[in-house]
PDB file of N, CA and C in Angstrom:
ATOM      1  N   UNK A   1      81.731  89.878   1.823  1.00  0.00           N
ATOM      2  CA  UNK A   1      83.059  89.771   2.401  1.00  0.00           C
ATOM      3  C   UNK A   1      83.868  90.979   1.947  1.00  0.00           C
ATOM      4  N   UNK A   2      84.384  91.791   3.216  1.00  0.00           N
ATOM      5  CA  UNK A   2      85.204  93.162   2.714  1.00  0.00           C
ATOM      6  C   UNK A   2      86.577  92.622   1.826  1.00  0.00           C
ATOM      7  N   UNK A   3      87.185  93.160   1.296  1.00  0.00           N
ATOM      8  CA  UNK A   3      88.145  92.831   0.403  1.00  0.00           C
ATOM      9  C   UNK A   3      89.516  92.683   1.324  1.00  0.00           C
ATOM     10  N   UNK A   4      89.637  93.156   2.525  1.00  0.00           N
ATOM     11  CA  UNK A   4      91.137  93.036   3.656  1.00  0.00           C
ATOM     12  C   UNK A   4      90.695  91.758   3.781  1.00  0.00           C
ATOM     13  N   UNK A   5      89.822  91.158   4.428  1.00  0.00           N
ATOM     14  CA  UNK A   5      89.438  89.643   4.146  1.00  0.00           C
ATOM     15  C   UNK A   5      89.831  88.899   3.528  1.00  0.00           C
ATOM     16  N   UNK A   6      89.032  89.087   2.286  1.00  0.00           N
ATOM     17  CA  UNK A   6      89.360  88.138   1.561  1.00  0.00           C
ATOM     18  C   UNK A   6      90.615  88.086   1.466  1.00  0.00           C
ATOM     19  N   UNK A   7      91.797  89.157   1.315  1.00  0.00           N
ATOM     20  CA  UNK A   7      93.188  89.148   0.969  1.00  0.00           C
ATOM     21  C   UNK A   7      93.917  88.475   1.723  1.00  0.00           C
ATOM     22  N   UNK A   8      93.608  88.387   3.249  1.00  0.00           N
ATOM     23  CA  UNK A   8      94.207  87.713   4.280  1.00  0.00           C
ATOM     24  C   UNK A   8      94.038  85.984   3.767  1.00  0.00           C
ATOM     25  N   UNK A   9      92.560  85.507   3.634  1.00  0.00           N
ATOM     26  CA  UNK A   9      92.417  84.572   3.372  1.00  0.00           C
ATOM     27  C   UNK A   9      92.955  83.852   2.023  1.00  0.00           C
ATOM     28  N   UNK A  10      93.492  84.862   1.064  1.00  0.00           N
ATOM     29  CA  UNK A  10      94.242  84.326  -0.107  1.00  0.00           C
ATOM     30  C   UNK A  10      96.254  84.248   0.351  1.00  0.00           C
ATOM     31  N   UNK A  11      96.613  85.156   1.456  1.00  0.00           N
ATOM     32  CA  UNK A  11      97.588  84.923   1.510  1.00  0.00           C
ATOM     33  C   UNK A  11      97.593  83.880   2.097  1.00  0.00           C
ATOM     34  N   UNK A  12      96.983  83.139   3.201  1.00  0.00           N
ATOM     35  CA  UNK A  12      96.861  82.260   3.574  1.00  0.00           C
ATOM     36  C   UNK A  12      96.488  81.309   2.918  1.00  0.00           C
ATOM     37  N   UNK A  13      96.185  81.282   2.176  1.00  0.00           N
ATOM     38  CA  UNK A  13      96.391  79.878   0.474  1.00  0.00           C
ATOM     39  C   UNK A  13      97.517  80.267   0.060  1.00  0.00           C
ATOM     40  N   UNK A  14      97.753  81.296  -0.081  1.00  0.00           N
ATOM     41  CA  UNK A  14      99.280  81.121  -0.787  1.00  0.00           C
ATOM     42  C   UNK A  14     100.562  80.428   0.116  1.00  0.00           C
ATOM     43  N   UNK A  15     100.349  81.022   1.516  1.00  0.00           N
ATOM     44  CA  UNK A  15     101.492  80.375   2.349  1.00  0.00           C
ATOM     45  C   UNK A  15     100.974  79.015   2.783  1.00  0.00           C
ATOM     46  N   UNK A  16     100.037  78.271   2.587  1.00  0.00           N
ATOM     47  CA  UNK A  16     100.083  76.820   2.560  1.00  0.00           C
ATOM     48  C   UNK A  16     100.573  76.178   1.263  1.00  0.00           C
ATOM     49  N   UNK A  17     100.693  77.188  -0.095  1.00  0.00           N
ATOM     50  CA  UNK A  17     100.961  76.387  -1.153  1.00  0.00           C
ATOM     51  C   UNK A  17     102.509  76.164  -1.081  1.00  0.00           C
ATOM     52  N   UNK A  18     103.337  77.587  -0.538  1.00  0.00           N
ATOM     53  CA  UNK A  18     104.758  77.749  -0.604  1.00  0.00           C
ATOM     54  C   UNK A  18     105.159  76.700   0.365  1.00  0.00           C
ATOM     55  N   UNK A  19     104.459  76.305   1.650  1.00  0.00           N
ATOM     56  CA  UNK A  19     104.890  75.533   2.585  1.00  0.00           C
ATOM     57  C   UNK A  19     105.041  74.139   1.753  1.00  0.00           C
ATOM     58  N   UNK A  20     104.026  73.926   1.386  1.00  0.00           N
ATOM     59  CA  UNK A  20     103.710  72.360   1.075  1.00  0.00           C
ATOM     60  C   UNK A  20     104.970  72.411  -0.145  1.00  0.00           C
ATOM     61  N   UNK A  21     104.945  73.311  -1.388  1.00  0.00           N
ATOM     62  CA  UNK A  21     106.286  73.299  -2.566  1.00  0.00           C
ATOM     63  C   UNK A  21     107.688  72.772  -1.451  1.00  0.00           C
ATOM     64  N   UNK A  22     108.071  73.425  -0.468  1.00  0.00           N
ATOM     65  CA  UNK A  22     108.918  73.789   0.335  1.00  0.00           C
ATOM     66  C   UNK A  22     109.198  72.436   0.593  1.00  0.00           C
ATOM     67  N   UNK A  23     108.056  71.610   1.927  1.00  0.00           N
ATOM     68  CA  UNK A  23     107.926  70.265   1.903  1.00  0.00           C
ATOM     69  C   UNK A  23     108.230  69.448   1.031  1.00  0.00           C
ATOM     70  N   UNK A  24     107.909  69.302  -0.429  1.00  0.00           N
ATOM     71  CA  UNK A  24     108.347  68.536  -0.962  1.00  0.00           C
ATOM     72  C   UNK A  24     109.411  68.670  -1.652  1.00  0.00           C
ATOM     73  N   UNK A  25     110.104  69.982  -1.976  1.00  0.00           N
ATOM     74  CA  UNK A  25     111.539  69.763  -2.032  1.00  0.00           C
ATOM     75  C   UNK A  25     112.343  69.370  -0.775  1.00  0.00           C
ATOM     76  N   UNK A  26     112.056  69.415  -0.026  1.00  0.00           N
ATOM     77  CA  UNK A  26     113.696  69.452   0.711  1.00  0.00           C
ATOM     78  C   UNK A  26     113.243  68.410   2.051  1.00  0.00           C
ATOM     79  N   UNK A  27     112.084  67.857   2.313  1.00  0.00           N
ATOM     80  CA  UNK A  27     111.826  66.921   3.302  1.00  0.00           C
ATOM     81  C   UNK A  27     111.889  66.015   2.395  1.00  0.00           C
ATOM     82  N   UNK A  28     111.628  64.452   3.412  1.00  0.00           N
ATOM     83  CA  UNK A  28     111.889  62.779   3.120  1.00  0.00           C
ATOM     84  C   UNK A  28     110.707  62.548   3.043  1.00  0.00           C
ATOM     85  N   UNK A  29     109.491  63.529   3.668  1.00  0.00           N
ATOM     86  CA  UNK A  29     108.051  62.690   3.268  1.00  0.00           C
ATOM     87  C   UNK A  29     107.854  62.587   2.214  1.00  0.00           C
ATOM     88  N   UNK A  30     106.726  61.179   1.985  1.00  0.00           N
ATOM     89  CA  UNK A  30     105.703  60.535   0.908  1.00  0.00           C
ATOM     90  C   UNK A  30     105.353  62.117   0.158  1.00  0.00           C
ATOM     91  N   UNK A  31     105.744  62.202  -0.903  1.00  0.00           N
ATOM     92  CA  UNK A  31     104.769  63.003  -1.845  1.00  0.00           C
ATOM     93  C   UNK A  31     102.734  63.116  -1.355  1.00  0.00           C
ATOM     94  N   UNK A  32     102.615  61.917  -1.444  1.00  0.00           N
ATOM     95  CA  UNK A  32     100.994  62.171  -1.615  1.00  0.00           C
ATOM     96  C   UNK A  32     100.410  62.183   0.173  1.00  0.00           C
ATOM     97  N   UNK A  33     101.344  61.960   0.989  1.00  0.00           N
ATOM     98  CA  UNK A  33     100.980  62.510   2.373  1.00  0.00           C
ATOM     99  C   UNK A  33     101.263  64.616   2.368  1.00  0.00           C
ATOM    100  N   UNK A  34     102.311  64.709   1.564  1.00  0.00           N
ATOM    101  CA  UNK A  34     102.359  65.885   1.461  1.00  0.00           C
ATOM    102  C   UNK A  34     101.099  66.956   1.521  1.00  0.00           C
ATOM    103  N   UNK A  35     100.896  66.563  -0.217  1.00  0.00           N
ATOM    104  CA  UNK A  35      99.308  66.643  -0.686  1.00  0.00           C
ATOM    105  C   UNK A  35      97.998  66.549   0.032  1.00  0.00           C
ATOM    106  N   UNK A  36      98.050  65.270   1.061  1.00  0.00           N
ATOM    107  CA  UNK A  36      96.835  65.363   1.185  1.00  0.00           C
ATOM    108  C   UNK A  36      96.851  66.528   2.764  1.00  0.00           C
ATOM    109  N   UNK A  37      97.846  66.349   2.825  1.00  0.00           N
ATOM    110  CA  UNK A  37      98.003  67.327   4.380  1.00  0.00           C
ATOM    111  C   UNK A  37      97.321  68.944   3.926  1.00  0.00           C
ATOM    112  N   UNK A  38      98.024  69.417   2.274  1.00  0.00           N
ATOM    113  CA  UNK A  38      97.981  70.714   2.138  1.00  0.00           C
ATOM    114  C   UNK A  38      96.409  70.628   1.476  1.00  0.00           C
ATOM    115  N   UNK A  39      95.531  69.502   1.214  1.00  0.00           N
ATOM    116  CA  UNK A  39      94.187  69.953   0.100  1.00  0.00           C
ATOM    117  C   UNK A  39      93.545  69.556   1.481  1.00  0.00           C
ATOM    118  N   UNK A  40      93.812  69.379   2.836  1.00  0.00           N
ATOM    119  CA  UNK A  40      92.896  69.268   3.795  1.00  0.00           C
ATOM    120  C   UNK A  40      92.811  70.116   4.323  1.00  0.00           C
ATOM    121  N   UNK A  41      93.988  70.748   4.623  1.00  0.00           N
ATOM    122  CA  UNK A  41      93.884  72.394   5.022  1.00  0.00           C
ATOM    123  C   UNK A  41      93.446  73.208   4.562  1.00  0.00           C
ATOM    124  N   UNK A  42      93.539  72.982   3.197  1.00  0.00           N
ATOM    125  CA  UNK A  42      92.939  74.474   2.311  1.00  0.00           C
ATOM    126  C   UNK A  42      91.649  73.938   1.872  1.00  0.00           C
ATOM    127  N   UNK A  43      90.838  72.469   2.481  1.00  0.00           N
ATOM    128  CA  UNK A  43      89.402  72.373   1.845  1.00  0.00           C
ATOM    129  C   UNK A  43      88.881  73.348   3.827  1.00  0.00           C
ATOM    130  N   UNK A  44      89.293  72.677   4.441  1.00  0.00           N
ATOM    131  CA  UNK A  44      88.901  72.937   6.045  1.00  0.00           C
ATOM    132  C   UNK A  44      88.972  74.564   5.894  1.00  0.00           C
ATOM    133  N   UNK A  45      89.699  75.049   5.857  1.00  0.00           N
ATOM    134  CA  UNK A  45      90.199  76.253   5.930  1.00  0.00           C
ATOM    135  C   UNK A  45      88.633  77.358   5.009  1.00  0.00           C
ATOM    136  N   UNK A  46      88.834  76.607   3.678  1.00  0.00           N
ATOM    137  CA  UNK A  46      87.743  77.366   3.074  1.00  0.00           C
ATOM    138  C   UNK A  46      86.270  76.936   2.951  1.00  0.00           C
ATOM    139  N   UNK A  47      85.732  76.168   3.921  1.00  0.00           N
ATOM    140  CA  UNK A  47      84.402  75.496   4.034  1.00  0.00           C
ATOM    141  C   UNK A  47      84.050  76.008   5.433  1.00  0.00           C
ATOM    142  N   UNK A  48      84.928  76.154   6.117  1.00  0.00           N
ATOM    143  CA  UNK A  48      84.715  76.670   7.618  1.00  0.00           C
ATOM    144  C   UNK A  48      85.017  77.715   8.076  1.00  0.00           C
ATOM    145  N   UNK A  49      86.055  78.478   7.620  1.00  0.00           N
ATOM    146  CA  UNK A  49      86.380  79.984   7.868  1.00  0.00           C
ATOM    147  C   UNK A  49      86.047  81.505   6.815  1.00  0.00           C
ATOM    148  N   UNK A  50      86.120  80.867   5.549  1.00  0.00           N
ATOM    149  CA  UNK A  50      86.272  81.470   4.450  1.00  0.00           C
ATOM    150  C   UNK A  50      84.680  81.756   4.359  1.00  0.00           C
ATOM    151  N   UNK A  51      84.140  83.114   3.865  1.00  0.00           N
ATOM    152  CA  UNK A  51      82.825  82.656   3.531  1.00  0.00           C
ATOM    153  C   UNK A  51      82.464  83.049   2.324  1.00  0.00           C
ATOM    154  N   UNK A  52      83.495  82.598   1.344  1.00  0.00           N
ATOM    155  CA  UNK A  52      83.239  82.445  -0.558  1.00  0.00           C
ATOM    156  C   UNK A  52      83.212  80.735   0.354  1.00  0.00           C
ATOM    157  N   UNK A  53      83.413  79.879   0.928  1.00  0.00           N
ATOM    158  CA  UNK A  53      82.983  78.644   1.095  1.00  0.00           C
ATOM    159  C   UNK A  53      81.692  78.160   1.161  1.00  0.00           C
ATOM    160  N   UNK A  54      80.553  79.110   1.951  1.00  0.00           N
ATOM    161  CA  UNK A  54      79.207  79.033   2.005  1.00  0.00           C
ATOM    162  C   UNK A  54      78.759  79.599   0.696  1.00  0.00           C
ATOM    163  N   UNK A  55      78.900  79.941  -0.189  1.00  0.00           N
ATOM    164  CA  UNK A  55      78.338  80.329  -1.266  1.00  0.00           C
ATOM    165  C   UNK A  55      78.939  79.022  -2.768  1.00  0.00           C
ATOM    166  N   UNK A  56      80.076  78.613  -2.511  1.00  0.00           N
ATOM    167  CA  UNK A  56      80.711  77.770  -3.082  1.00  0.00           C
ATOM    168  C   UNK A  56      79.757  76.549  -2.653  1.00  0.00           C
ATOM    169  N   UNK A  57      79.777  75.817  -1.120  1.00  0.00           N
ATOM    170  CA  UNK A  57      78.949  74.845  -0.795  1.00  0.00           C
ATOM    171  C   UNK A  57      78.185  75.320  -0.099  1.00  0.00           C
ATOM    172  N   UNK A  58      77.329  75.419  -0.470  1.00  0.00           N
ATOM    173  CA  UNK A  58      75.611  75.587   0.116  1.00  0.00           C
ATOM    174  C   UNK A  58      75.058  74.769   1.318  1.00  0.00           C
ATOM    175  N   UNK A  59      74.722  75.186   2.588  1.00  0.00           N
ATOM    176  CA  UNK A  59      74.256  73.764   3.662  1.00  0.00           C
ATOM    177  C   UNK A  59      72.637  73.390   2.668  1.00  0.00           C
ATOM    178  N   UNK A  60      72.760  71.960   2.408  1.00  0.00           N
ATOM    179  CA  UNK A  60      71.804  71.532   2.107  1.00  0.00           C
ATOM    180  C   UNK A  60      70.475  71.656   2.278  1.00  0.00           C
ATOM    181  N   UNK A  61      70.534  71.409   4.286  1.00  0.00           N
ATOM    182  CA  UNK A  61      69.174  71.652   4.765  1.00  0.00           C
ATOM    183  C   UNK A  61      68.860  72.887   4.930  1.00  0.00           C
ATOM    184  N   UNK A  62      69.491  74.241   4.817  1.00  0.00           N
ATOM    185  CA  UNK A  62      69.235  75.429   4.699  1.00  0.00           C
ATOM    186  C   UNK A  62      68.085  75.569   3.375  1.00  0.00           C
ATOM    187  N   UNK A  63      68.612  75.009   2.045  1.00  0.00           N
ATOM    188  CA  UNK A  63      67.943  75.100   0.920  1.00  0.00           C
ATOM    189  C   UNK A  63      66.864  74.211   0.771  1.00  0.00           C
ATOM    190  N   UNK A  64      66.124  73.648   1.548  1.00  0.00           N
ATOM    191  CA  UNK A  64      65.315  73.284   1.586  1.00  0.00           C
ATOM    192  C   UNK A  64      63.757  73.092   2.450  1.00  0.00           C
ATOM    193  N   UNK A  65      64.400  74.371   3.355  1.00  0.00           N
ATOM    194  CA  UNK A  65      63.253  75.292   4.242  1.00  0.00           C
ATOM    195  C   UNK A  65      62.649  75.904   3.694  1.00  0.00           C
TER     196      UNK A  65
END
């Protein structure tokens, strides 16, 4: 992974973290709907787009061909 990459893909963790801080100061939602909104995005985000995700989780049946 070239390094402009990866950087894009870390600002983009960072602006889901500032969003979600943001969210829970100053909106009426549930705290832990907050949460689970922002650790679904950033698991989706880095299992499916990211590819430190394929090296992080391994496809199973790949490793066993």
């Amino acid at each position: 992974m070239n390094r402009v990459k990866q950087r894009k893909f870390n600002n983009l963790y960072w602006t889901y973290t500032v969003i979600t801080l943001c969210m829970l100061l100053v909106s009426t939602f549930d705290w832990r709907t907050v949460l689970a909104l922002f650790i679904a995005a950033t698991s989706l985000t880095f299992v499916i787009f990211d590819e430190r995700g394929k090296v992080a989780f391994p496809d199973m049946e790949e490793e066993n061909e």
